[in-house]
C-alpha atoms as a PDB file:
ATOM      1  CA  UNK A   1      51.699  29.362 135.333  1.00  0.00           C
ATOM      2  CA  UNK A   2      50.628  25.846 136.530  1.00  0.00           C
ATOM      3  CA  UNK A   3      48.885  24.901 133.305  1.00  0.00           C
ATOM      4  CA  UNK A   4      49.539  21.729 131.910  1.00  0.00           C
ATOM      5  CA  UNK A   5      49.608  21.416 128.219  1.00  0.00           C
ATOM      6  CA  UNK A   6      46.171  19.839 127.131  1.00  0.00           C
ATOM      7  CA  UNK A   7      46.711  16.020 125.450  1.00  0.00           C
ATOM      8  CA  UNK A   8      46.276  16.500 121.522  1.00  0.00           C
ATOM      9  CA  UNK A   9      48.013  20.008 121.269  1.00  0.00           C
ATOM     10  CA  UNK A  10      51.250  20.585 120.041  1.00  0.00           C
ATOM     11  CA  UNK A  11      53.553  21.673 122.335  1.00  0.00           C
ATOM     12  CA  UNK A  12      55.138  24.597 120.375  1.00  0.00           C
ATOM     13  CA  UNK A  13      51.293  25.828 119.655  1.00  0.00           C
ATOM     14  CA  UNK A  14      49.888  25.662 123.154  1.00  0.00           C
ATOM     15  CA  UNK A  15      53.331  28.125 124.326  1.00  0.00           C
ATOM     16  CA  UNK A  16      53.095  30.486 121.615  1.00  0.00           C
ATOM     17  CA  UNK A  17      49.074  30.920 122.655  1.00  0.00           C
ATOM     18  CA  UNK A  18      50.672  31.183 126.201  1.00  0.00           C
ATOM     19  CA  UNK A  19      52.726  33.865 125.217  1.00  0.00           C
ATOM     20  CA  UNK A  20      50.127  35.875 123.353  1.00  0.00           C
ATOM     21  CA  UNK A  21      47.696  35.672 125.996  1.00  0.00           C
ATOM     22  CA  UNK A  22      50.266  37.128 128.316  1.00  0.00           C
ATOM     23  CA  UNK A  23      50.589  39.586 125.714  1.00  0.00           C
ATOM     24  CA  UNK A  24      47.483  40.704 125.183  1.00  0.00           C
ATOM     25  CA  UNK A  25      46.887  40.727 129.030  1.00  0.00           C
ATOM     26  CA  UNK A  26      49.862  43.509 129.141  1.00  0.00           C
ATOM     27  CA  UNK A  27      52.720  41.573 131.612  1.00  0.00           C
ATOM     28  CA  UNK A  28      55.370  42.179 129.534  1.00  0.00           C
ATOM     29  CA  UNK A  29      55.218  46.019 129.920  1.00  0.00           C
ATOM     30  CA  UNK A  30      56.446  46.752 132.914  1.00  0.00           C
ATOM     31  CA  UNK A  31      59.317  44.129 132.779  1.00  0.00           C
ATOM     32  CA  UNK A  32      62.506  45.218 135.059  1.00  0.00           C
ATOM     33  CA  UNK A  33      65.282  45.879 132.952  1.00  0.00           C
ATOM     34  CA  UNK A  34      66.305  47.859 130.010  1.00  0.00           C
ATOM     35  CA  UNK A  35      65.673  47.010 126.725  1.00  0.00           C
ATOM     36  CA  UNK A  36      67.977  45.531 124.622  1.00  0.00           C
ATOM     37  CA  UNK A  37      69.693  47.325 121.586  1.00  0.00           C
ATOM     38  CA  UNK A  38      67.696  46.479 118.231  1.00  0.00           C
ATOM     39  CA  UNK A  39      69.569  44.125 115.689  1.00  0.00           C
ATOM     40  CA  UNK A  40      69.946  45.286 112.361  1.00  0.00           C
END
């Protein structure tokens, strides 16, 4: 990701819409790994 965050946004807001977006795009399915054990 080479974005830069756009002048006016806050910074928290612009990554969490980067994070959806990757979301909704699917690249955190296939991640490499196993999962970690739920808290709780």
């Amino acid at each position: 990701m080479t974005q830069r965050k756009p002048p006016g946004l806050d910074f928290e807001s612009w990554i969490d819409r980067q994070i959806r977006e990757a979301e909704e795009r699917g690249e955190f399915r296939a991640l490499a790994g196993k999962p970690l054990p739920e808290e709780g």
